[in-house]
N, C-alpha and C. Protein backbone atom coordinates (compact mmCIF):
# COMPACT_ATOMS: atom_id res chain seq x y z
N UNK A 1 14.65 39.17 -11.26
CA UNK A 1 15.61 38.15 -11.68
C UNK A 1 15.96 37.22 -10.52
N UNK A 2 16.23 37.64 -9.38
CA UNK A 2 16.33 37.07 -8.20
C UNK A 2 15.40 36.04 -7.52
N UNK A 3 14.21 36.78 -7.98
CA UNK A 3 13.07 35.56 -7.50
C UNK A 3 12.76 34.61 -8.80
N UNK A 4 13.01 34.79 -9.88
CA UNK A 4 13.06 33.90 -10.57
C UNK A 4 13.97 32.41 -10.48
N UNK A 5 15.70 33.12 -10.12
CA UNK A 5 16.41 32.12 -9.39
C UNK A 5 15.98 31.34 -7.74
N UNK A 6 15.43 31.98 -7.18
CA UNK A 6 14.88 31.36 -6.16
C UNK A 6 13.45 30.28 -6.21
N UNK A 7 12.67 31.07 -7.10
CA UNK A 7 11.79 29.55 -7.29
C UNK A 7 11.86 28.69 -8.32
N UNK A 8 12.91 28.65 -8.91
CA UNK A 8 14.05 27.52 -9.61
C UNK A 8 14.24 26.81 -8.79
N UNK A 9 15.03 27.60 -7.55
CA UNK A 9 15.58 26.45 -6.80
C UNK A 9 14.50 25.44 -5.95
N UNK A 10 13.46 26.25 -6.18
CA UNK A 10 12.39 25.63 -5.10
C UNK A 10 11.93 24.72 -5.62
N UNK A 11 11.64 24.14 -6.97
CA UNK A 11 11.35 24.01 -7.62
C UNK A 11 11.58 22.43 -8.32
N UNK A 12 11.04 21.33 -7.69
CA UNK A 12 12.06 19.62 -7.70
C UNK A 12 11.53 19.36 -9.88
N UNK A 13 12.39 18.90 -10.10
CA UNK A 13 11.86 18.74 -11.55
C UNK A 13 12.61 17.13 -11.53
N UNK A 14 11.67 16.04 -11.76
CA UNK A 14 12.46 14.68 -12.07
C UNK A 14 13.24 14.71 -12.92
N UNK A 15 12.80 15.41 -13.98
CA UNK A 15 13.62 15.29 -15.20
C UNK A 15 15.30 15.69 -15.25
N UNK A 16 15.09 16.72 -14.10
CA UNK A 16 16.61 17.30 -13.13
C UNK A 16 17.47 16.25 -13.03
N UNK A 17 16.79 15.61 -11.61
CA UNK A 17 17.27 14.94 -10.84
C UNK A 17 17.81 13.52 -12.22
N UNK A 18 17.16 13.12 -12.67
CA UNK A 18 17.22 12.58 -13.51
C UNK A 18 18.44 12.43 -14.28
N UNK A 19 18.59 13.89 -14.84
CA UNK A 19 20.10 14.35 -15.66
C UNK A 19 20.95 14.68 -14.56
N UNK A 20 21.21 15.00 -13.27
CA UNK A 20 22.11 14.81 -12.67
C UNK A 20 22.53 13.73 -12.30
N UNK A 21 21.47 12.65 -12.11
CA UNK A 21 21.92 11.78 -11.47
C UNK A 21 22.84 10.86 -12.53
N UNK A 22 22.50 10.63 -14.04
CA UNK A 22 23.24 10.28 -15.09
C UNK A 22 24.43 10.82 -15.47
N UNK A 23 24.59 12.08 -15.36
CA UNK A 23 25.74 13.06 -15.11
C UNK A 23 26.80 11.96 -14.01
N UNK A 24 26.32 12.19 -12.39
CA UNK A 24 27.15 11.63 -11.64
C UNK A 24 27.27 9.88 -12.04
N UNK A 25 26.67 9.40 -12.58
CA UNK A 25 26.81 7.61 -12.56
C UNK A 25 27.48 7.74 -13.56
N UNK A 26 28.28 8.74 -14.35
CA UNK A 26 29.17 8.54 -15.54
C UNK A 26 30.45 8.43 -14.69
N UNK A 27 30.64 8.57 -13.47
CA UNK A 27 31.85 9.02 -12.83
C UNK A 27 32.21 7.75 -11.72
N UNK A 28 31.06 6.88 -12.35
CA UNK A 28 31.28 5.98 -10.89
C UNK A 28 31.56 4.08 -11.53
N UNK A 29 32.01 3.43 -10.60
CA UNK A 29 31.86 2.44 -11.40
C UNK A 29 31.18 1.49 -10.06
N UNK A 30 30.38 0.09 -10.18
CA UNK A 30 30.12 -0.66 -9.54
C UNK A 30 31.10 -1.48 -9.18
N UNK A 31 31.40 -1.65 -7.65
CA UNK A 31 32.42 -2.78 -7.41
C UNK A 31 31.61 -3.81 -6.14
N UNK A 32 31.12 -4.89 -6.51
CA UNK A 32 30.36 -5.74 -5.26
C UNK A 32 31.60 -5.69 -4.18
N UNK A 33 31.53 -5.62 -2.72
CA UNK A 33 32.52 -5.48 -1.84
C UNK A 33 32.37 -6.32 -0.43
N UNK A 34 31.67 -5.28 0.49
CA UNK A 34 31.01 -6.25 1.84
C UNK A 34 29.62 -6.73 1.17
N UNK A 35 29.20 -5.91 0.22
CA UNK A 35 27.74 -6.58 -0.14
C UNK A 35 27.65 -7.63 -0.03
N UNK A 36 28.31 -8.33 -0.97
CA UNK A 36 28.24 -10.05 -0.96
C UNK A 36 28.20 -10.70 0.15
N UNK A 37 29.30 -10.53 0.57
CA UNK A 37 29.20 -11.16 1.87
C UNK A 37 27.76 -11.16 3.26
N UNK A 38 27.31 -9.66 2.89
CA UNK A 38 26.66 -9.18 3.91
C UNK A 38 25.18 -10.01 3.17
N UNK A 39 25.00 -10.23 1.64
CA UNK A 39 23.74 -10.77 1.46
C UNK A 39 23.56 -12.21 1.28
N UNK A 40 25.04 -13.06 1.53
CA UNK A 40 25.24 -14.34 2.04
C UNK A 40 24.09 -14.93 3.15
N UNK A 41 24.45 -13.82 4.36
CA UNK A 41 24.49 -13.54 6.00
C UNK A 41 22.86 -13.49 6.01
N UNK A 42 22.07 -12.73 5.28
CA UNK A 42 20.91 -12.10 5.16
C UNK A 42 19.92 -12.92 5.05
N UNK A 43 20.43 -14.39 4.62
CA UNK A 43 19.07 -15.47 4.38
C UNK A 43 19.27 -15.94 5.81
N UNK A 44 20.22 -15.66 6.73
CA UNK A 44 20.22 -16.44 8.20
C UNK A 44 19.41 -15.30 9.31
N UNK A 45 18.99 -14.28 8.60
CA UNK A 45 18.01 -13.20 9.53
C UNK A 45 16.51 -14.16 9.48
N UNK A 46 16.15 -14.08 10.72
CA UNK A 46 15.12 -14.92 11.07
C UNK A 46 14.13 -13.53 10.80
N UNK A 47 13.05 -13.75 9.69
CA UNK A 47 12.15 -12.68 9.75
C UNK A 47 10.65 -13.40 10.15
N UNK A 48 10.66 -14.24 10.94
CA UNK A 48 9.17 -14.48 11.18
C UNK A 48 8.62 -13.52 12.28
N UNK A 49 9.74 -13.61 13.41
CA UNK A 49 9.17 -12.10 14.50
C UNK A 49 9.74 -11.28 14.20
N UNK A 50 9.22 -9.64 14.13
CA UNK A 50 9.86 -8.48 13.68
C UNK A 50 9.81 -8.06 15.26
N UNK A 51 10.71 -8.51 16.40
CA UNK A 51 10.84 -7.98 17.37
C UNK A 51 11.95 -6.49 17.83
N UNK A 52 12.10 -6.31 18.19
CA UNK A 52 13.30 -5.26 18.39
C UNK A 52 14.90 -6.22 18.57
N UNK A 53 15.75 -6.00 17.73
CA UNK A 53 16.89 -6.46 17.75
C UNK A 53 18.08 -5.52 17.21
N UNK A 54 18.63 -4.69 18.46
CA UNK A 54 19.52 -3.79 18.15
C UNK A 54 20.45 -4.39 17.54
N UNK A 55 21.29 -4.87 17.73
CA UNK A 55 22.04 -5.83 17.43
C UNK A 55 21.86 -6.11 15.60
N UNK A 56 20.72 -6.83 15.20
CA UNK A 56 20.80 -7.26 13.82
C UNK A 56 20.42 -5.53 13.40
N UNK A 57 19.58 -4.71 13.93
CA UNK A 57 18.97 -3.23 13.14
C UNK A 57 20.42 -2.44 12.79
N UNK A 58 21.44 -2.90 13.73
CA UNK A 58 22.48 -1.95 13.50
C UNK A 58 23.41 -2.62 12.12
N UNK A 59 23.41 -3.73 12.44
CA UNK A 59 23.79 -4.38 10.66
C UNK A 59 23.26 -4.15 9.67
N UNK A 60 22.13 -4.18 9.67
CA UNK A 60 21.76 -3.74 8.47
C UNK A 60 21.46 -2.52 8.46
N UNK A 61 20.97 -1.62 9.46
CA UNK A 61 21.14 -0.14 9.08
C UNK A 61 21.82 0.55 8.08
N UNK A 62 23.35 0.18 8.74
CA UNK A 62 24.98 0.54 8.84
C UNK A 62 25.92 -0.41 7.20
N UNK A 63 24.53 -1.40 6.78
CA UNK A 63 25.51 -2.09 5.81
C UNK A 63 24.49 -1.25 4.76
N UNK A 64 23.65 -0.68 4.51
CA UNK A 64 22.65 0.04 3.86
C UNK A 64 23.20 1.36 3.80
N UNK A 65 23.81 1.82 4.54
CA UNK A 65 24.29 3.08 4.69
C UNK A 65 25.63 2.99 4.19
N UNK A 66 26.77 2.10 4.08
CA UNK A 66 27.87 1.50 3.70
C UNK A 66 27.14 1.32 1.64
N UNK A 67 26.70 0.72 1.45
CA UNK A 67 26.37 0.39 -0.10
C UNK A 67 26.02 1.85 -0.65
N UNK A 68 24.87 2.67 -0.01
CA UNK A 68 25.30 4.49 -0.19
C UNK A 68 26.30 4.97 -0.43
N UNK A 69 26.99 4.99 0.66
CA UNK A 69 28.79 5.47 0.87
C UNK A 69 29.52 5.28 -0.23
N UNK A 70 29.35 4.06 -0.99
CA UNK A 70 29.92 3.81 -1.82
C UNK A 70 29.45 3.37 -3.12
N UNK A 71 28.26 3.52 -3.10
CA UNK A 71 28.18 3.43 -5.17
C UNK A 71 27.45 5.26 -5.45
N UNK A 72 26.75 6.01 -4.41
CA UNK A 72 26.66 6.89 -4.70
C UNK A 72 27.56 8.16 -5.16
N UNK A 73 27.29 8.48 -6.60
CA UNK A 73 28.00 9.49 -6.43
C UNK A 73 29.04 10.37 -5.75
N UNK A 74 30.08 10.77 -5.45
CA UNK A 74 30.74 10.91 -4.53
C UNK A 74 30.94 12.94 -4.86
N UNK A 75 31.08 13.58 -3.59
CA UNK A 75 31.81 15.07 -4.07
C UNK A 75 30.35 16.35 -4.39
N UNK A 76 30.89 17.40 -4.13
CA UNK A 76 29.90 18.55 -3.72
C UNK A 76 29.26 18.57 -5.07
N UNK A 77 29.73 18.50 -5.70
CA UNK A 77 28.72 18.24 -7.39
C UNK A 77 27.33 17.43 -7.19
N UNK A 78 27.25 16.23 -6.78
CA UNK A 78 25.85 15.34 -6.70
C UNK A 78 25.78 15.25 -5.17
N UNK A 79 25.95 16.36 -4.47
CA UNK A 79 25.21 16.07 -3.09
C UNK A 79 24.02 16.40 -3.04
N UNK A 80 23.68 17.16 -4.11
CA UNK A 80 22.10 17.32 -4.21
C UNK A 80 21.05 16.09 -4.55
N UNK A 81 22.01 15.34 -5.63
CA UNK A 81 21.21 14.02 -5.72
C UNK A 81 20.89 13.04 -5.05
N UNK A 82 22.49 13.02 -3.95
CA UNK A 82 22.83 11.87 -3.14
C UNK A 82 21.50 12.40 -1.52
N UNK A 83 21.64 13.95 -1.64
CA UNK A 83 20.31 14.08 -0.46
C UNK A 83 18.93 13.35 -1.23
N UNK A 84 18.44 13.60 -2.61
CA UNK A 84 17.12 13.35 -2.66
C UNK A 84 17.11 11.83 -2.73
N UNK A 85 18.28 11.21 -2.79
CA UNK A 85 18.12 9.59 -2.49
C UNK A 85 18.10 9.23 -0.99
N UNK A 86 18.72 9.98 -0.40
CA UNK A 86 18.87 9.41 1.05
C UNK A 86 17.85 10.50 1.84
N UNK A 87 16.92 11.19 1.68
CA UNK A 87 15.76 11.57 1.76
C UNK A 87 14.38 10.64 1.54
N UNK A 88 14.28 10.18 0.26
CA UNK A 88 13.44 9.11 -0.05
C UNK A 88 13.95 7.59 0.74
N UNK A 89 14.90 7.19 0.90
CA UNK A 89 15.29 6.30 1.65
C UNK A 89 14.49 6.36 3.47
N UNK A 90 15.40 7.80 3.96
CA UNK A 90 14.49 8.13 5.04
C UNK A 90 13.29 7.94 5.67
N UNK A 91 12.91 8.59 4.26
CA UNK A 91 10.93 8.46 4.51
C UNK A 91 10.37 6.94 4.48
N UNK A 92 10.84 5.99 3.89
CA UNK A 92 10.95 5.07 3.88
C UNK A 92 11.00 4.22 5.35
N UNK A 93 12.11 4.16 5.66
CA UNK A 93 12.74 3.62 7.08
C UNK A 93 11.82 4.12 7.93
N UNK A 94 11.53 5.52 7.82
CA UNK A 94 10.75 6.04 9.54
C UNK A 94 9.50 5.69 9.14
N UNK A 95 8.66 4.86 8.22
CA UNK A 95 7.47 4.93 7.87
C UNK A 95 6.45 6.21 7.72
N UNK A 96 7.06 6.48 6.32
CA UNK A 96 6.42 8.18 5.95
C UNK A 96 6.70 9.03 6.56
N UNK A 97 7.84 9.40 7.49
CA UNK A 97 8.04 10.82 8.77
C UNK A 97 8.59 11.55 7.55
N UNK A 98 7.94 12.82 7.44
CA UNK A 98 8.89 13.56 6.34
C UNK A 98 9.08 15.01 7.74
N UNK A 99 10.02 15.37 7.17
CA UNK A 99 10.78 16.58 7.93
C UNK A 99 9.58 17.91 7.96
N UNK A 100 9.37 18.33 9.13
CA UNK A 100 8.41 19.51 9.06
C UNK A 100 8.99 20.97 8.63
N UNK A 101 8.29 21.69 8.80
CA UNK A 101 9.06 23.36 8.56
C UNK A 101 10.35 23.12 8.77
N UNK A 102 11.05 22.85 10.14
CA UNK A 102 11.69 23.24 11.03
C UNK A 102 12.98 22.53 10.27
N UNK A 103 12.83 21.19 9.06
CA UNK A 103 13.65 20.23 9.25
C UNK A 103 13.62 19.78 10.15
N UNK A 104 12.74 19.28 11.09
CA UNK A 104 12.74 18.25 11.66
C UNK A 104 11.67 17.04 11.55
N UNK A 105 12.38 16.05 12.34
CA UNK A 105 11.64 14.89 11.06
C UNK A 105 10.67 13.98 12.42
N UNK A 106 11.34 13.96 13.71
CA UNK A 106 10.54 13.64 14.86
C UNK A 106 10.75 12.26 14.62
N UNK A 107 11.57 10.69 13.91
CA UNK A 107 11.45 9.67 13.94
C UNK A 107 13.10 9.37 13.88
N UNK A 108 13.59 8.16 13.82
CA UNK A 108 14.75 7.67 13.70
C UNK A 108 14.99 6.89 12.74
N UNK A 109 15.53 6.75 11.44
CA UNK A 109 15.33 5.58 11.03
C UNK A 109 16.22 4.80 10.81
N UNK A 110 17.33 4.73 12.29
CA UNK A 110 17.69 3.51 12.76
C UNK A 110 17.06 2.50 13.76
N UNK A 111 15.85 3.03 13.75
CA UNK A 111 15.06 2.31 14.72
C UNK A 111 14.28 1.48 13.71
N UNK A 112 13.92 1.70 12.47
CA UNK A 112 13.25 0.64 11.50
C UNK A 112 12.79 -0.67 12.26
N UNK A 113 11.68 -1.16 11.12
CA UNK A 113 11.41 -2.41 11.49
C UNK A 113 12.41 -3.16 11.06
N UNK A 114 12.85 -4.03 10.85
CA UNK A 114 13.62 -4.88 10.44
C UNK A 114 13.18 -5.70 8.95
N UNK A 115 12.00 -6.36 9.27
CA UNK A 115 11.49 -7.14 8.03
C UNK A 115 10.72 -6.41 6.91
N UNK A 116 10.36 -5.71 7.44
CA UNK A 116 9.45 -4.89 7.28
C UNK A 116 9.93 -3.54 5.68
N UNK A 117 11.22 -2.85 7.03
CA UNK A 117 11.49 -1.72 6.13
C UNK A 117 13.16 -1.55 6.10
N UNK A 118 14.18 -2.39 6.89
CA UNK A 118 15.10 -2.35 6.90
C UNK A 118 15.70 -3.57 5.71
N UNK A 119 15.11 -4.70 5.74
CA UNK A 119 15.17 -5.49 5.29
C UNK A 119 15.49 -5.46 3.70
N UNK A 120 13.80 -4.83 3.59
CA UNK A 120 12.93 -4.65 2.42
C UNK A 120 14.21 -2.93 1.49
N UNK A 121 14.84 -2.20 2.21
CA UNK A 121 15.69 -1.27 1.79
C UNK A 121 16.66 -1.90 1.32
N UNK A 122 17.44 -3.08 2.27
CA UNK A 122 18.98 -3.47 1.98
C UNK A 122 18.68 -4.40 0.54
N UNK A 123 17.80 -5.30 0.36
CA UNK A 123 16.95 -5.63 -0.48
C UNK A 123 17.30 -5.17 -1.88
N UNK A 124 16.65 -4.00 -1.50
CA UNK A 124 16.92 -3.02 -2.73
C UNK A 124 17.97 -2.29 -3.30
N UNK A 125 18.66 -2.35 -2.11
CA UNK A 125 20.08 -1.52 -2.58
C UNK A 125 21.02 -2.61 -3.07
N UNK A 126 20.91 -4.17 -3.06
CA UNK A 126 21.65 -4.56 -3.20
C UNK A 126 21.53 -4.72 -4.56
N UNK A 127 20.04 -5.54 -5.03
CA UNK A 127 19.03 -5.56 -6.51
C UNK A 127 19.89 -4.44 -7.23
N UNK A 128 19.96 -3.50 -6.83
CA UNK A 128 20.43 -2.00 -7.42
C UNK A 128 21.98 -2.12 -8.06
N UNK A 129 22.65 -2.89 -6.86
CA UNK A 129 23.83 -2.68 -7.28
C UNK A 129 24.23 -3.98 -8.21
N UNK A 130 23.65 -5.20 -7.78
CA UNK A 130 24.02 -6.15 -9.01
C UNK A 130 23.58 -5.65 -10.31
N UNK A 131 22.62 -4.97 -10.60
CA UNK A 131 21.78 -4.75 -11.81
C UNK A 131 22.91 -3.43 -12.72
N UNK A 132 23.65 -3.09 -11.71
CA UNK A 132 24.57 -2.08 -11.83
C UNK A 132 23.37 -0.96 -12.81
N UNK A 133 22.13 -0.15 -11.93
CA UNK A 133 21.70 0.34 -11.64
C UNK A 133 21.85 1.77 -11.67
N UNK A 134 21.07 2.99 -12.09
CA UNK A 134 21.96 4.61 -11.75
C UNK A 134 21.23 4.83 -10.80
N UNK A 135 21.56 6.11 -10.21
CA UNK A 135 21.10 7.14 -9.43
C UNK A 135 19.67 7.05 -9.50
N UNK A 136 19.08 7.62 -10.37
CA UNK A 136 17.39 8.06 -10.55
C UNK A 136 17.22 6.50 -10.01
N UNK A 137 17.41 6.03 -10.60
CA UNK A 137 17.20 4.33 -10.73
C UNK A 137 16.49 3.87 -8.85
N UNK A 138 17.71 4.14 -8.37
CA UNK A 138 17.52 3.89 -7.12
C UNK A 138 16.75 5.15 -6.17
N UNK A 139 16.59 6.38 -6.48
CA UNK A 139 15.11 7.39 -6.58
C UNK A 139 14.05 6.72 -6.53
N UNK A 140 13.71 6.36 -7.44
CA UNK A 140 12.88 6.07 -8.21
C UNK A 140 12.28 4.73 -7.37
N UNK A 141 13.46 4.12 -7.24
CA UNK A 141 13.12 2.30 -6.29
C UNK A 141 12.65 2.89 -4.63
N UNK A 142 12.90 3.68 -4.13
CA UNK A 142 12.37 4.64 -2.92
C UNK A 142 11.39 4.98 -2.85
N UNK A 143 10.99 5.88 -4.05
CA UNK A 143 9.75 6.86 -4.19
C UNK A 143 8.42 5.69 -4.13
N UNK A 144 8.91 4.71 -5.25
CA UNK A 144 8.05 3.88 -5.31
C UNK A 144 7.32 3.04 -4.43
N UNK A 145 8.69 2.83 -3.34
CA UNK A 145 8.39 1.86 -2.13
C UNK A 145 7.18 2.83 -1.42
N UNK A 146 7.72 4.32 -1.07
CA UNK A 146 7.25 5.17 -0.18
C UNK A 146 5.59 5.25 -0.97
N UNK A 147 5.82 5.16 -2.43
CA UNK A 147 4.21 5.20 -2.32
C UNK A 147 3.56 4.08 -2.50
N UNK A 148 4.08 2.65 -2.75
CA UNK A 148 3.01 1.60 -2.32
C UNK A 148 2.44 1.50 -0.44
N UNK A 149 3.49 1.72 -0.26
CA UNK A 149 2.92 2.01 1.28
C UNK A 149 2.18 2.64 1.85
N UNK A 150 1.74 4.34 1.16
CA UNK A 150 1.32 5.06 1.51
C UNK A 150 1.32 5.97 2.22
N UNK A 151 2.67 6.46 2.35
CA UNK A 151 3.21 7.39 2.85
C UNK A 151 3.11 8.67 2.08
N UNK A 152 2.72 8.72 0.91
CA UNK A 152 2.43 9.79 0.19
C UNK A 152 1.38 9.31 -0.98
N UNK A 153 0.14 9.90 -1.18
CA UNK A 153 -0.50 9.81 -2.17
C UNK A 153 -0.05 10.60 -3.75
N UNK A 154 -0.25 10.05 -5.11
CA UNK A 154 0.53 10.76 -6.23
C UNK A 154 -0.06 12.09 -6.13
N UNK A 155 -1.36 12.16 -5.73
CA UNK A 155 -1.60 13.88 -5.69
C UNK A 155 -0.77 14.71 -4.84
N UNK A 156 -0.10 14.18 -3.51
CA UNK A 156 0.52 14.94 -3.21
C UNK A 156 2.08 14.79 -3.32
N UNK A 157 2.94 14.61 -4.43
CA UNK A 157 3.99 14.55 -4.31
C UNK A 157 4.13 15.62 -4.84
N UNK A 158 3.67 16.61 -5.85
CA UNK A 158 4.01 17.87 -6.43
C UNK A 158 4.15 18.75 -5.02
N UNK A 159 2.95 19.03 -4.42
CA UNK A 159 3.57 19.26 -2.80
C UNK A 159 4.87 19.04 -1.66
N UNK A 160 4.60 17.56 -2.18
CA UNK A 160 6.15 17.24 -1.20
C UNK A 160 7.01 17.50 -1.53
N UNK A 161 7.19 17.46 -3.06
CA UNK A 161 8.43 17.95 -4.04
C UNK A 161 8.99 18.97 -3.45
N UNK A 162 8.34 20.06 -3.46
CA UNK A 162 8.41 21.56 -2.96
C UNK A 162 9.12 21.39 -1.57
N UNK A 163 8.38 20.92 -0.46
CA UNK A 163 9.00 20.72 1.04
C UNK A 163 9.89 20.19 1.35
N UNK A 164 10.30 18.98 0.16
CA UNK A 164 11.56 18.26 0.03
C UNK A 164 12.80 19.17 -0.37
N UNK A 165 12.22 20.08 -1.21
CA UNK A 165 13.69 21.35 -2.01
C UNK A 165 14.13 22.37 -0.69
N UNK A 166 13.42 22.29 0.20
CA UNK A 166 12.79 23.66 1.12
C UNK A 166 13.93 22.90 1.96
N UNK A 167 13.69 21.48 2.86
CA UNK A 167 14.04 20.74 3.83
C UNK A 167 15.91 20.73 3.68
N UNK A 168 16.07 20.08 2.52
CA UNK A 168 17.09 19.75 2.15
C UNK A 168 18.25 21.45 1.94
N UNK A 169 17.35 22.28 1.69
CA UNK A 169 18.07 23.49 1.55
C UNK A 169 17.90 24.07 2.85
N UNK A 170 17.24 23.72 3.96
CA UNK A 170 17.43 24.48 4.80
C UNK A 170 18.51 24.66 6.01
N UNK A 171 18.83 26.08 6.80
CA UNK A 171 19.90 26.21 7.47
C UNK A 171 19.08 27.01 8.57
N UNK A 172 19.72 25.92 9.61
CA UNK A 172 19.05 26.84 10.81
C UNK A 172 19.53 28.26 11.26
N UNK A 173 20.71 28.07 10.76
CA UNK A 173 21.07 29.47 11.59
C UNK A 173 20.82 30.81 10.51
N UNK A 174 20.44 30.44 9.04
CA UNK A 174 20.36 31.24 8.29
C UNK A 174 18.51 31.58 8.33
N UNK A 175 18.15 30.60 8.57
CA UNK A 175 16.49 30.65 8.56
C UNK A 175 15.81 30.69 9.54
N UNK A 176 16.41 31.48 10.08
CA UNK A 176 15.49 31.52 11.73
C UNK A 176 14.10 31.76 11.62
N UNK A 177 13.46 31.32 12.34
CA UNK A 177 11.75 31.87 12.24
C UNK A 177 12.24 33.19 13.33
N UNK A 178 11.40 34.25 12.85
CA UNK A 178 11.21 35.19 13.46
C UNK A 178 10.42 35.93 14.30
């Protein structure tokens, strides 16, 4: 019975994520806030050189991470959902780095490109939120990005699925390698 509950949990089912994530967007409402303002600002980002610019990477990082904060789901109920969005987001930003055994992921993805993949995220989160958009919704706008790019082929997402349930559940101090 025990291992039955355990490779449940292992176990990513869209159709899950799916009904949770509709579950939590019953609880939430859309309110446009700094968005607006911040996608005013966004046609004055010069994207012809994608040079290093701490400065603009931390704006939009931080205003991408701010539109999260606040249309996602909120509370220990959909933190499971709110990880497999900001997981797929991740993979995204670091260009395909997915987390190894260890949970560790070896990239930053506040270091993003800018035009490229920072851009191309805030982009989306904003699309998301005018469209007043759910959960899966914006999954789904991730997964998709991550696989036109090629960061994961469709044969292997049943795979990643698995490493993604593993990653997100894991605790170092409970899972020590031995």
């Amino acid at each position: 019975m025990a291992k039955d509950k355990d490779l449940k949990k292992n176990e990513i089912d869209l159709e899950e994520i799916k009904k949770l994530a509709a579950e939590a967007d019953k609880n939430k409402n859309f309110q446009l806030g700094f968005e607006t303002e911040f996608e005013d600002n966004i046609l004055q980002l010069d994207i012809v050189d994608d040079i290093q610019n701490p400065d603009k990477s931390y704006k939009v990082y931080y205003a991408i991470e701010g539109i999260l904060r606040t249309h996602l789901p909120k509370g220990d109920k959909y933190k499971e959902v709110r990880d497999f969005v900001r997981e797929e987001k991740i993979i995204f930003l670091t260009g395909g780095m997915k987390k190894d055994e260890t949970g560790k992921r070896g990239a930053d993805s506040r270091q993003a490109y800018i035009s490229t993949h920072l851009e191309v995220a805030l982009n989306a989160l904003l699309k998301w939120v005018q469209e007043g958009g759910n959960t899966f919704d914006l999954f789904m706008t991730f997964r998709q990005l991550n696989i036109d790019r090629g960061y994961f082929r469709k044969d292997q997402l049943s795979e990643f699925n698995q490493s993604l349930i593993k990653s997100i559940h894991y605790n170092p101090k409970k899972d020590k390698k031995e």
